[in-house]
C-alpha atoms as a PDB file:
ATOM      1  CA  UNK A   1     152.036  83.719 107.075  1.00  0.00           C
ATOM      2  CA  UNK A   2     152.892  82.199 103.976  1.00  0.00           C
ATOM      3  CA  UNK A   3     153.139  84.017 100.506  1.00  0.00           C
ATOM      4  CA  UNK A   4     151.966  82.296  97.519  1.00  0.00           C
ATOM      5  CA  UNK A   5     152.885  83.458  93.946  1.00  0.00           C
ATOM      6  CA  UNK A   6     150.051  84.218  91.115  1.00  0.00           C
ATOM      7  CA  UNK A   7     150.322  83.264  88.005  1.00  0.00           C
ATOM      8  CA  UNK A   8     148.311  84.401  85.273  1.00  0.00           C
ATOM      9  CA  UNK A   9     146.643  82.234  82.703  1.00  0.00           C
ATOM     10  CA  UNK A  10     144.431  82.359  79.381  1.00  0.00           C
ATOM     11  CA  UNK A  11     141.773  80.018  78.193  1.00  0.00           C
ATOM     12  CA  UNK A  12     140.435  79.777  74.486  1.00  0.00           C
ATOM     13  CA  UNK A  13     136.357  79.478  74.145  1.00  0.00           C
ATOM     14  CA  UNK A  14     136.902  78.508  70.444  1.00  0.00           C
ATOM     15  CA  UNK A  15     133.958  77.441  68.131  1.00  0.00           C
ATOM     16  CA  UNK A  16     133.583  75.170  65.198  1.00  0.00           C
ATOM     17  CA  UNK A  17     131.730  75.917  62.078  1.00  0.00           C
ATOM     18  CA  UNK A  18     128.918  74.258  63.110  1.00  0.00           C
ATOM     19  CA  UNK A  19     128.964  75.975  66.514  1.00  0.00           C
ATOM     20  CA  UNK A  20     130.447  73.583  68.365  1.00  0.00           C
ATOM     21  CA  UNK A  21     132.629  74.533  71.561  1.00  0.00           C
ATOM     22  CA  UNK A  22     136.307  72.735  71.686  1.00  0.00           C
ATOM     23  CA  UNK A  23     136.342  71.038  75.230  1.00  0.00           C
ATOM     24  CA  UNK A  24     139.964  69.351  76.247  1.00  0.00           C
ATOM     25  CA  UNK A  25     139.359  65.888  78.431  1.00  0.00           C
ATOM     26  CA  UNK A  26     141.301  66.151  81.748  1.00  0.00           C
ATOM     27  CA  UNK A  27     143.565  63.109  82.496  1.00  0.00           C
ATOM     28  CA  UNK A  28     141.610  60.214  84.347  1.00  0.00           C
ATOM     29  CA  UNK A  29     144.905  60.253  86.694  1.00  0.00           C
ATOM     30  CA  UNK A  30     144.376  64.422  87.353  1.00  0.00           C
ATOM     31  CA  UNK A  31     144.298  65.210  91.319  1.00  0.00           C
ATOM     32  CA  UNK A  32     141.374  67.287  90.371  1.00  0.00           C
ATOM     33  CA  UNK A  33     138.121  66.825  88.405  1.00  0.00           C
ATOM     34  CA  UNK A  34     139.721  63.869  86.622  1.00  0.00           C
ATOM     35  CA  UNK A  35     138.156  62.644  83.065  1.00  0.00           C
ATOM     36  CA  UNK A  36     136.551  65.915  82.740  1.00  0.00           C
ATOM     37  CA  UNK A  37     136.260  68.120  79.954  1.00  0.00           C
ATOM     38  CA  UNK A  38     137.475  72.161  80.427  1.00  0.00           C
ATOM     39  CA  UNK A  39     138.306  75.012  77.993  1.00  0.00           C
ATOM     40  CA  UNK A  40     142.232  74.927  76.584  1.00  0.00           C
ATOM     41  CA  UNK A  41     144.211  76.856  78.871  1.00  0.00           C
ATOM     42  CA  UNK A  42     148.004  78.048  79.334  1.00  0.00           C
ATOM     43  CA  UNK A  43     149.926  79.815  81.795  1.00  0.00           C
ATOM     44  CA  UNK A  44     151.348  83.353  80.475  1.00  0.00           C
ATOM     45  CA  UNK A  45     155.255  83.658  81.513  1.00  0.00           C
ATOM     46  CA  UNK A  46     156.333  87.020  83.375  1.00  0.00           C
ATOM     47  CA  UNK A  47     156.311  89.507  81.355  1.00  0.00           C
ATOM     48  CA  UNK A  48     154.949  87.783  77.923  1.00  0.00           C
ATOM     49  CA  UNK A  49     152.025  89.795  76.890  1.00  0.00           C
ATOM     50  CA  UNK A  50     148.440  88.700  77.054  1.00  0.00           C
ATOM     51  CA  UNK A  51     147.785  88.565  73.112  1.00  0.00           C
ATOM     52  CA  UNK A  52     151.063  86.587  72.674  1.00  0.00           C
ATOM     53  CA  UNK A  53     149.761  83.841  74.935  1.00  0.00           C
ATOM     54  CA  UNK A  54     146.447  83.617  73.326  1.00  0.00           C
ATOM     55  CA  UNK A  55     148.401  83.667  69.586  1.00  0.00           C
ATOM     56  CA  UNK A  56     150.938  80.861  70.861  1.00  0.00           C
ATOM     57  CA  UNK A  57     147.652  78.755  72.193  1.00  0.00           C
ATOM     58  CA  UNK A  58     145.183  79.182  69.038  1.00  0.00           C
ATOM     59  CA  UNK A  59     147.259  77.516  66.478  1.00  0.00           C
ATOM     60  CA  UNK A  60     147.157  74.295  68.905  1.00  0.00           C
ATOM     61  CA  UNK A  61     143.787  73.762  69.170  1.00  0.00           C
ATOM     62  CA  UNK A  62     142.339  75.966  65.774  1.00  0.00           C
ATOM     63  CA  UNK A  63     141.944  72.581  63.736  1.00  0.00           C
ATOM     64  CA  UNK A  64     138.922  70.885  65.794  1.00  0.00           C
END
């Protein structure tokens, strides 16, 4: 039987001012669900804390 690794990842549900939710667009090339929209997401390195992952994320995607 084959092991597979986890990783761990966050994703950001960030509003607007006017309520609006920040959607990314997938690439149109993506092997899955291409040219679809999803929530901003990263993948949290061994060992990195949770809130450090969201911190380094937010400033990315806080000026929608």
């Amino acid at each position: 039987m084959d092991i597979k690794s986890l990783a761990l990842a966050v994703r950001l549900l960030l509003f607007n001012h006017a309520g609006e939710v920040l959607l990314i667009q997938r690439s149109h090339s993506s092997k899955t669900n291409p040219g679809t929209g999803e929530l901003p997401k990263g993948k949290i390195d061994p060992g990195e804390p949770f809130d450090t992952a969201v911190r380094i994320l937010t400033p990315v995607h806080a000026r929608f």
